[in-house]
C-alpha atoms as a PDB file:
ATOM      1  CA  UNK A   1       0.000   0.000   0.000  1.00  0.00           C
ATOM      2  CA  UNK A   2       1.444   3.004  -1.021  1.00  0.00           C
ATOM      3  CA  UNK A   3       1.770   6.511   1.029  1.00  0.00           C
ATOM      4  CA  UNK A   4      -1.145   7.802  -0.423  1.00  0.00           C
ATOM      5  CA  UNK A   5      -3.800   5.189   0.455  1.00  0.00           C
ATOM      6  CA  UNK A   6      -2.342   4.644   3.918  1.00  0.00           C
ATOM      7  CA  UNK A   7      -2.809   8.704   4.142  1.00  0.00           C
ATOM      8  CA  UNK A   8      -6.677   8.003   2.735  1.00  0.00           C
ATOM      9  CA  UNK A   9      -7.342   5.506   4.936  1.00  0.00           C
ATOM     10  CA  UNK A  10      -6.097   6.645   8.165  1.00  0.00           C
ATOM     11  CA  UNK A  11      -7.883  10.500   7.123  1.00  0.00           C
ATOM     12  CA  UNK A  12     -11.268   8.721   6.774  1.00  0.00           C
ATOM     13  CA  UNK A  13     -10.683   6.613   9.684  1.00  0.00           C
ATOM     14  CA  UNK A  14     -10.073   9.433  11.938  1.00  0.00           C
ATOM     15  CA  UNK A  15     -13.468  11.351  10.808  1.00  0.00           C
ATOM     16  CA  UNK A  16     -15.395   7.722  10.616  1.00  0.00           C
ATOM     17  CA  UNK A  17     -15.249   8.115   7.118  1.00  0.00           C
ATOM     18  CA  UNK A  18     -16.924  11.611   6.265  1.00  0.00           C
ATOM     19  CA  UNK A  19     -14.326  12.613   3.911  1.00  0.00           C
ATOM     20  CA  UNK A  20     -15.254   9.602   1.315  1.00  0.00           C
ATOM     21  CA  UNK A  21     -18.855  10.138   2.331  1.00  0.00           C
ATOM     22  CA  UNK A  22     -19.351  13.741   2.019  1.00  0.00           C
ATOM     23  CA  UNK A  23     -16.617  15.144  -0.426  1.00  0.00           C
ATOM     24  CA  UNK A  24     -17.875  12.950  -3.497  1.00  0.00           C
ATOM     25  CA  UNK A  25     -17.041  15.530  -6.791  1.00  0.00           C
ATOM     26  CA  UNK A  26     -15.217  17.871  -4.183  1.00  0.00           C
ATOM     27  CA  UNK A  27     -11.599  18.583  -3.050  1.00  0.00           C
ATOM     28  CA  UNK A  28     -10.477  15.130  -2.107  1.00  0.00           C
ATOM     29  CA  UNK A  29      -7.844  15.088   0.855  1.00  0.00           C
ATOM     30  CA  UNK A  30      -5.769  12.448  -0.620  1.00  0.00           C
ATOM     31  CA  UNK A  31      -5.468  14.870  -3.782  1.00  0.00           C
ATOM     32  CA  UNK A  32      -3.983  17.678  -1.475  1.00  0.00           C
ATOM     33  CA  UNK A  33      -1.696  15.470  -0.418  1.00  0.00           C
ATOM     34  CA  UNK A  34      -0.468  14.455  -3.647  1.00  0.00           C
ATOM     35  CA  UNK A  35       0.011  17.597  -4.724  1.00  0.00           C
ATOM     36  CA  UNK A  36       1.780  19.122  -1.909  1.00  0.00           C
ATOM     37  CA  UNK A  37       4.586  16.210  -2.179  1.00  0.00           C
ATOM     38  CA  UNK A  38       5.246  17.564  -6.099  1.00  0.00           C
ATOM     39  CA  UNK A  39       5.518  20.761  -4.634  1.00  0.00           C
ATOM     40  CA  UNK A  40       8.024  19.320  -2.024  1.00  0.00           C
ATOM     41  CA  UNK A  41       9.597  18.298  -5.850  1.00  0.00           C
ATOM     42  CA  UNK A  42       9.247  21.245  -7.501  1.00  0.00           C
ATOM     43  CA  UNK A  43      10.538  23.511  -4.934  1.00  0.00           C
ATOM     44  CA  UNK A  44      13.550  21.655  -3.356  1.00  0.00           C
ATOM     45  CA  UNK A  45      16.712  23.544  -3.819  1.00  0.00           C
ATOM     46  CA  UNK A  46      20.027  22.042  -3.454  1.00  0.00           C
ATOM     47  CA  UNK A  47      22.028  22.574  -0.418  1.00  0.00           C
ATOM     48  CA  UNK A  48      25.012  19.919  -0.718  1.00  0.00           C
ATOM     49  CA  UNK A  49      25.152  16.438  -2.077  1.00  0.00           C
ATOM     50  CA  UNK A  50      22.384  14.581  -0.263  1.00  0.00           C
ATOM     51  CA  UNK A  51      20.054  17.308   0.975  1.00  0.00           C
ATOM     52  CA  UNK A  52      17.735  19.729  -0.369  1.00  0.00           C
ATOM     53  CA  UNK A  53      15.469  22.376   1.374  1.00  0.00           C
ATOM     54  CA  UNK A  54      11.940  22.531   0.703  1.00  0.00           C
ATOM     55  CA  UNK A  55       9.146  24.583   1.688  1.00  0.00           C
ATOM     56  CA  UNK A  56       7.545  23.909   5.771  1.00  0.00           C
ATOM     57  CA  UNK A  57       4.647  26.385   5.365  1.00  0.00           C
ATOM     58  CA  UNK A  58       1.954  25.934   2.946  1.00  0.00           C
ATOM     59  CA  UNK A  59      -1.412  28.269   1.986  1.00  0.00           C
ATOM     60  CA  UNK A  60      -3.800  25.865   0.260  1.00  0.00           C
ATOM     61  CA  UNK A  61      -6.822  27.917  -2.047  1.00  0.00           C
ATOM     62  CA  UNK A  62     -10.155  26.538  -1.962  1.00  0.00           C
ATOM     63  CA  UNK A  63     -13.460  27.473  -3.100  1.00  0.00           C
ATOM     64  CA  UNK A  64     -15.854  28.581  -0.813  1.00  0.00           C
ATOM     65  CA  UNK A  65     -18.051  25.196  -0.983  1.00  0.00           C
ATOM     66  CA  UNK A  66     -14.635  23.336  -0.095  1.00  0.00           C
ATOM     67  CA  UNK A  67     -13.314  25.366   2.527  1.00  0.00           C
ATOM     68  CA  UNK A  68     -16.626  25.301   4.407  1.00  0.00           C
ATOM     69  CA  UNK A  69     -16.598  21.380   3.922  1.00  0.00           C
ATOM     70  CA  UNK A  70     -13.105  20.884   5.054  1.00  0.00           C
ATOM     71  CA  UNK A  71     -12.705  23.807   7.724  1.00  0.00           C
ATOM     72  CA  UNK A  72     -14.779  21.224  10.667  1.00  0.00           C
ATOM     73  CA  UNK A  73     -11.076  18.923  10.056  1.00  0.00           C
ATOM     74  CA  UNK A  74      -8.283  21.162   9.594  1.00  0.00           C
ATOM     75  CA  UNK A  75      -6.210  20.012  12.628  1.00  0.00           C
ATOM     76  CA  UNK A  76      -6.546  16.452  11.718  1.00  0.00           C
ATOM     77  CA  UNK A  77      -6.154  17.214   8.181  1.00  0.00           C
ATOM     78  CA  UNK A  78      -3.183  19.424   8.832  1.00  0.00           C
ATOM     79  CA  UNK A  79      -1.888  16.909  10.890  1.00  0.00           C
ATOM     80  CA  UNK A  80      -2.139  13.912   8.321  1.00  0.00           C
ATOM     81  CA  UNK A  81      -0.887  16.054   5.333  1.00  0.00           C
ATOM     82  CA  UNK A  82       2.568  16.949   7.528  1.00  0.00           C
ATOM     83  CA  UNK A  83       3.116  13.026   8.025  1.00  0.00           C
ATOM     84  CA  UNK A  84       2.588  12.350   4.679  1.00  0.00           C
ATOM     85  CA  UNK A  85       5.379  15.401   3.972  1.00  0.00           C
ATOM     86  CA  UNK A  86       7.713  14.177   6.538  1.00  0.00           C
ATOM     87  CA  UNK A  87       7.645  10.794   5.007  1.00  0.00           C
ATOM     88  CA  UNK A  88       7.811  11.678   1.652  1.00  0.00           C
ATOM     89  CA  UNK A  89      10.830  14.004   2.831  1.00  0.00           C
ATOM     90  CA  UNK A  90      12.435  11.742   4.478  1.00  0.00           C
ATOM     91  CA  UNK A  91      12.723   9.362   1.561  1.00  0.00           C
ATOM     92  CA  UNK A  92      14.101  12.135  -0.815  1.00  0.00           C
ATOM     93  CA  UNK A  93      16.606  13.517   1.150  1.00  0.00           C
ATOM     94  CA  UNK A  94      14.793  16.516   2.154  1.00  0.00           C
ATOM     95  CA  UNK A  95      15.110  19.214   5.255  1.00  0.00           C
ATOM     96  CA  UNK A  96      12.777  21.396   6.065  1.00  0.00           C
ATOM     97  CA  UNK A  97      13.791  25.066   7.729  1.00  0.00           C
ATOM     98  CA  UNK A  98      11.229  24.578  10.780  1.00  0.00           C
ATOM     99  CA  UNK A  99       8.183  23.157  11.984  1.00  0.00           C
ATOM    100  CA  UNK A 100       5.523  22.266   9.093  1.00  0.00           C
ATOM    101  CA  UNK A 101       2.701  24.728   8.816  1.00  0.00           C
ATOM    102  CA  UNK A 102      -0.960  24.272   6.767  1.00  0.00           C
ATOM    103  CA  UNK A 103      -3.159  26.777   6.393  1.00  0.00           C
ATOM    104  CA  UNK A 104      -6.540  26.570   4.207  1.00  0.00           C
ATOM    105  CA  UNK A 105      -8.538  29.814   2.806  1.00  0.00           C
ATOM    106  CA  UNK A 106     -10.942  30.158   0.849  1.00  0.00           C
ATOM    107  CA  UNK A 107     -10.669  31.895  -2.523  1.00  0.00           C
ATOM    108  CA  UNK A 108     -13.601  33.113  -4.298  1.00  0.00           C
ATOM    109  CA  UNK A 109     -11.804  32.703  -7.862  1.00  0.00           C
ATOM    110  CA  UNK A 110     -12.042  28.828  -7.420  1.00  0.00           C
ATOM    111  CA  UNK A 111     -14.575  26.755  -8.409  1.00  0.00           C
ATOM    112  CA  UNK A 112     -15.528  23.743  -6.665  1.00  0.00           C
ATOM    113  CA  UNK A 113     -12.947  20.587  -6.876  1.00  0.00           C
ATOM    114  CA  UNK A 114     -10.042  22.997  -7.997  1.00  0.00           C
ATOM    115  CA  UNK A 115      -7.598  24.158  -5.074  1.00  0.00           C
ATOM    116  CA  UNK A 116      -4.058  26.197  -5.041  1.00  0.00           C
ATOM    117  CA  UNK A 117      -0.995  25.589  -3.390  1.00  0.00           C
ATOM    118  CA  UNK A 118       1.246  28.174  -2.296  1.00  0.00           C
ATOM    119  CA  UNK A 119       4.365  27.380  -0.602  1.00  0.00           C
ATOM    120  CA  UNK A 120       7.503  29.008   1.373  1.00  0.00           C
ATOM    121  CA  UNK A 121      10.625  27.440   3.415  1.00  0.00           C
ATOM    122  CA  UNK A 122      10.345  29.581   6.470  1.00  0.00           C
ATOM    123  CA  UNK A 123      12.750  29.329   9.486  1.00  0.00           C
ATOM    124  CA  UNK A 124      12.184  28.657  13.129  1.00  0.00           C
ATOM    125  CA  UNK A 125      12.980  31.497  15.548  1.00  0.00           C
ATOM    126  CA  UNK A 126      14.020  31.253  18.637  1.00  0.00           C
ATOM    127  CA  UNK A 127      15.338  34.414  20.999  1.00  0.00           C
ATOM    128  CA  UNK A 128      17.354  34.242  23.871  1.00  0.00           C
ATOM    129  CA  UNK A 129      16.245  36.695  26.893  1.00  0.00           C
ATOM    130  CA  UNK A 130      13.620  39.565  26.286  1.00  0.00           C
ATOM    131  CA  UNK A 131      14.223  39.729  22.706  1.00  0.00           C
ATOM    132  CA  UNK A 132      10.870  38.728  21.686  1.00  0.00           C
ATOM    133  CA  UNK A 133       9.318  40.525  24.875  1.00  0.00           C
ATOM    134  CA  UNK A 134       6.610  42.629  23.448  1.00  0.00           C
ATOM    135  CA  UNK A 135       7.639  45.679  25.834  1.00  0.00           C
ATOM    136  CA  UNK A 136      11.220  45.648  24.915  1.00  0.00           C
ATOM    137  CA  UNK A 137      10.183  45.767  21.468  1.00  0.00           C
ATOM    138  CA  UNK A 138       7.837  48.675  22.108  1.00  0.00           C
ATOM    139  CA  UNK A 139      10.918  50.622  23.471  1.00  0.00           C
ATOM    140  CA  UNK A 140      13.242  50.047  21.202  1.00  0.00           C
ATOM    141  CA  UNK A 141      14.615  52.859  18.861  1.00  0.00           C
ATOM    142  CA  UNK A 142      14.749  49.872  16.028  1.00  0.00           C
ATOM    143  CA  UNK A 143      14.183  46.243  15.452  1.00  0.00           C
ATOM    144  CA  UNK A 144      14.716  43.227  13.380  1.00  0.00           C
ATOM    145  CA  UNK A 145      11.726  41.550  12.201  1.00  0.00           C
ATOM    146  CA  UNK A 146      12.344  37.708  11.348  1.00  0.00           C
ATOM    147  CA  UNK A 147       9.546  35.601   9.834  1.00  0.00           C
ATOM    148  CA  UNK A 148       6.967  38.075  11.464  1.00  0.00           C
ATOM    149  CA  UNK A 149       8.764  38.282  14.979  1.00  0.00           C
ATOM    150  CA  UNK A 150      10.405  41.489  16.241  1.00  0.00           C
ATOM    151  CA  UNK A 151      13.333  41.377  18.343  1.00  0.00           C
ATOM    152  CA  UNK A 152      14.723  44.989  19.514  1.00  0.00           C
ATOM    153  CA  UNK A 153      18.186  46.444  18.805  1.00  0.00           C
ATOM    154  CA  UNK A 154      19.578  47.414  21.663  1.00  0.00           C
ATOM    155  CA  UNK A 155      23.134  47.732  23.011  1.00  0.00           C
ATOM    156  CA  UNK A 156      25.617  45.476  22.595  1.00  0.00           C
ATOM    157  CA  UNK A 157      23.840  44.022  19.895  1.00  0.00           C
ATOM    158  CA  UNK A 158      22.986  40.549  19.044  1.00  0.00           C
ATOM    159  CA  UNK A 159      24.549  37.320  17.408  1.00  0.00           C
ATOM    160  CA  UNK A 160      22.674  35.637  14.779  1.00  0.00           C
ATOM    161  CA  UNK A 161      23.319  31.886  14.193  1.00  0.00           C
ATOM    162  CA  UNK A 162      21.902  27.972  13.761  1.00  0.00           C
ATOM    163  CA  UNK A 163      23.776  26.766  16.988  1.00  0.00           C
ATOM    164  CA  UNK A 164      22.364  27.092  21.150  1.00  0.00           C
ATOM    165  CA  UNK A 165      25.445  29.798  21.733  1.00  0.00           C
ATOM    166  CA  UNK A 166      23.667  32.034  19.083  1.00  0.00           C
ATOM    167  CA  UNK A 167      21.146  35.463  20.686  1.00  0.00           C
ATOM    168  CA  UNK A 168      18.918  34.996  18.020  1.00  0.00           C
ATOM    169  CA  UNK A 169      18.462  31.202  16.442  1.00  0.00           C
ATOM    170  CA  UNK A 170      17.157  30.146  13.217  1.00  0.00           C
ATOM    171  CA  UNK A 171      16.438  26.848  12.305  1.00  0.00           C
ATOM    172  CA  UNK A 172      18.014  27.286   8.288  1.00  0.00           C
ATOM    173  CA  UNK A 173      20.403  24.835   6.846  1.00  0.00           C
ATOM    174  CA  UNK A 174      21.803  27.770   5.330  1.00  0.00           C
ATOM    175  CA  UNK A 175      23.126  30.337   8.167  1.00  0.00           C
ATOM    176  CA  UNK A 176      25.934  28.863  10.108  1.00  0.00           C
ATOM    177  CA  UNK A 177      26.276  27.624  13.717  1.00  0.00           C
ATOM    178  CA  UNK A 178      27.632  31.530  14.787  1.00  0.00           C
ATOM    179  CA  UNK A 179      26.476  33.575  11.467  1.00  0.00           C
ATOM    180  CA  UNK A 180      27.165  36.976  12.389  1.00  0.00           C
ATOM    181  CA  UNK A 181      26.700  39.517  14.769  1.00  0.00           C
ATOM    182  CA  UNK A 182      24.781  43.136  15.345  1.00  0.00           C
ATOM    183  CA  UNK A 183      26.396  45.707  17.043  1.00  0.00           C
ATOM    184  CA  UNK A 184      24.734  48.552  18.751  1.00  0.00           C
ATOM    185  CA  UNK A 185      26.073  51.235  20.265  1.00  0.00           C
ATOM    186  CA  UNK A 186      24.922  54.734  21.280  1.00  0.00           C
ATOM    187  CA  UNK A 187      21.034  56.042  21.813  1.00  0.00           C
ATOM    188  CA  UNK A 188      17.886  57.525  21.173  1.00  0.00           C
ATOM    189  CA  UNK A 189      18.524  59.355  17.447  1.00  0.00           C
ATOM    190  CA  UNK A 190      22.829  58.665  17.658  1.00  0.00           C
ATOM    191  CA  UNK A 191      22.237  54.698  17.782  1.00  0.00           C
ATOM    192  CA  UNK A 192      24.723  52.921  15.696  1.00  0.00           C
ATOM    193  CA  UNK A 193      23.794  49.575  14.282  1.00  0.00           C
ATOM    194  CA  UNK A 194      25.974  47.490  11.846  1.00  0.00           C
ATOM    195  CA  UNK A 195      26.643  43.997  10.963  1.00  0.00           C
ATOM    196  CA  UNK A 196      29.394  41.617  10.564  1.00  0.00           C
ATOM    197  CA  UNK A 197      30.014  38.562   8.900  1.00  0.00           C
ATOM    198  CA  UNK A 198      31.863  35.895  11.581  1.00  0.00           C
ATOM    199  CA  UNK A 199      33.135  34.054   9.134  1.00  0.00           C
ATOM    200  CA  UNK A 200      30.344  32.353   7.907  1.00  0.00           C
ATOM    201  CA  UNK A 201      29.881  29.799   5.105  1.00  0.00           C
ATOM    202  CA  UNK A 202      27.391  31.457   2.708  1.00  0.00           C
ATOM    203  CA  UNK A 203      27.574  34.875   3.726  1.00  0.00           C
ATOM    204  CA  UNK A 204      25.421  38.003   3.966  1.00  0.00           C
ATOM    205  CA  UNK A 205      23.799  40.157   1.625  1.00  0.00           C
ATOM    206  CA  UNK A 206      22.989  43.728   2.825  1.00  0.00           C
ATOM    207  CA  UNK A 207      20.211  45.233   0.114  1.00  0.00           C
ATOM    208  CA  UNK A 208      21.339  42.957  -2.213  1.00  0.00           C
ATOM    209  CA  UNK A 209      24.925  43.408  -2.044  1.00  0.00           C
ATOM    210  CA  UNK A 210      27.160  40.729  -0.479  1.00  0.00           C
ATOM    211  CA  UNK A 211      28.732  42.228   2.412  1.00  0.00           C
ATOM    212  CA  UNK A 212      31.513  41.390   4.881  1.00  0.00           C
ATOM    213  CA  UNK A 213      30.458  44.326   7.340  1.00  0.00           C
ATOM    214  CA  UNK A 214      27.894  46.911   6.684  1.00  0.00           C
ATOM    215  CA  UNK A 215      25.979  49.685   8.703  1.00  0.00           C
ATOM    216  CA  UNK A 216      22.358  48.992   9.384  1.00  0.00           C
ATOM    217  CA  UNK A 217      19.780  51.209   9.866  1.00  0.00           C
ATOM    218  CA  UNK A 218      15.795  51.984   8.696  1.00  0.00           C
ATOM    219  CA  UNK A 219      14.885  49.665   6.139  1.00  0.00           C
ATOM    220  CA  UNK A 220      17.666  47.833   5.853  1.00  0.00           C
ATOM    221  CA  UNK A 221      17.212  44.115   4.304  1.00  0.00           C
ATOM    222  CA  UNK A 222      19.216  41.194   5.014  1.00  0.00           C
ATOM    223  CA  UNK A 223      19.422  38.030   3.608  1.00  0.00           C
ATOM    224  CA  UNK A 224      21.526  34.838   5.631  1.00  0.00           C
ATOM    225  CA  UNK A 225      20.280  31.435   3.709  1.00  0.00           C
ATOM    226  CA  UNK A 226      16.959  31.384   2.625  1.00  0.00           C
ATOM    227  CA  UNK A 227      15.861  33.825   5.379  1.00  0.00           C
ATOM    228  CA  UNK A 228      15.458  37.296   4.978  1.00  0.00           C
ATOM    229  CA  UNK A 229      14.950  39.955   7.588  1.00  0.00           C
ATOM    230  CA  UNK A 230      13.892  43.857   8.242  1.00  0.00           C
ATOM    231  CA  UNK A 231      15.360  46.288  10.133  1.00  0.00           C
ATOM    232  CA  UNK A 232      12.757  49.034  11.273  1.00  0.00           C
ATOM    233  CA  UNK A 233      11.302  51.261  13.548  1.00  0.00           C
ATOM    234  CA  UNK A 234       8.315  49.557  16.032  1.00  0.00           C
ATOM    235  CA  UNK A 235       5.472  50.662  14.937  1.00  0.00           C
ATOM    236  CA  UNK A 236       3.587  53.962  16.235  1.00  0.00           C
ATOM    237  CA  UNK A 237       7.328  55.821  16.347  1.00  0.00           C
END
C-alpha cells in the first residue's frame, strides 16, 4: 500500500469516514496530499550532495463550498498532510527550515474541486532573553523583524546563528552555527547599528549586495540562507 492510500485511509478513519462520504465531486484530501509532495519536488533547492530544502509552510486555495466542507477537520487534516510530507521528505533527502505549517482559505476565484498551493521554506525562531518581549520591542529605537517576529536592537547588539550559543536562532540549513553579529552602540537618534560577517559559510547580503560588514539602519534588508529579515522602527514611532 502506497503513502497515499495509507494517508486516505487513516484521514477517513479518523473522521469515521466523512471525507469519502461527504466530499464525493469535491476537493479530495488524498489529492492535497499528492500535490503538496510535487511541490516538495518542484521547490527543493540544493544545499550539498544529499540534501535539499523545501518549503515547511503551505497556503492551500479553496473554493468557498470546499473550505466550508473541510474547515470542521483542519487540525486532523493538517496533521495527516505533515506526516505524509515528513515521510515523503524523508525518503528524498529533504530538510525542512522549521516546523511544518498548513493553512486553508478560501478563494472566491475557485470553483468547486479545484484548489491552489502556495508554498515558502520559512525558518524557526528562537530568541534568547527579552528579545521577543513585546515591551522591549515597544521601546526600542529599532528592530529586526524575522519571519513576522520582532526582536529589539539594543546595546551590545545581538549574534545571529543555527547553533544554542547564538542570541537569536534560526532553524536554516543555510546560516551557520555563529552567522554573524549586530552591534549597537549609542542612543535615542545617535544609535549605531551594523553587521558583521563571523566568518560564515554562505555569507550576507545587505540590500542585495554581499557584504563582509555593513551599517544597518531603517529599512535595511538582510538576507543569511533562505531567510530574509527587516530592520525598522516599532510601529507607532
Amino acid at each position: 500500500m502506497g503513502i497515499l492510500q495509507r494517508f486516505e485511509k487513516k484521514v477517513e478513519g479518523a473522521v469515521n469516514g466523512v471525507f469519502a462520504r461527504a466530499f464525493k465531486g469535491d476537493v479530495q484530501p488524498v489529492e492535497i496530499a499528492a500535490r503538496l509532495q510535487r511541490e516538495l519536488d518542484s521547490e527543493a533547492k540544493l544545499m550539498s550532495r544529499d540534501k535539499r530544502l523545501v518549503p515547511n509552510e503551505f497556503v492551500i486555495g479553496l473554493s468557498q463550498h470546499d473550505h466550508d466542507k473541510l474547515a470542521p477537520y483542519s487540525k486532523t487534516l493538517a496533521s495527516e498532510l505533515a506526516a505524509s510530507l515528513k515521510s515523503h521528505a524523508e525518503s528524498m533527502g529533504y530538510v525542512f527550515n522549521g516546523p511544518i505549517m498548513i493553512h486553508l482559505e478560501a478563494d472566491d476565484s475557485l470553483p468547486v474541486g479545484r484548489f491552489t498551493v502556495e508554498s515558502d521554506a520559512v525558518a524557526g525562531v528562537e530568541a534568547h532573553g527579552d528579545r521577543a518581549n513585546p515591551a522591549a520591542v515597544s521601546r526600542a529605537q529599532l528592530v529586526l523583524e524575522v519571519n513576522g517576529m520582532r526582536h529589539p536592537l539594543h546595546p551590545p547588539g545581538l549574534v545571529i546563528g543555527r547553533g544554542t550559543e547564538a542570541d537569536l536562532r534560526i532553524n536554516d540549513p543555510g546560516i551557520s552555527r555563529l552567522h554573524a553579529e549586530i552591534r549597537v552602540s549609542g542612543s535615542g537618534a545617535a544609535l549605531d547599528v551594523d553587521i558583521i560577517d563571523l566568518g560564515s559559510t554562505n555569507g550576507i547580503v545587505v540590500d542585495g549586495k554581499r557584504v563582509r560588514q555593513s551599517v544597518l539602519g531603517e529599512g535595511s534588508r538582510i538576507e543569511m540562507g533562505s531567510t530574509r529579515m527587516l530592520v525598522h522602527a516599532p510601529a507607532g514611532r
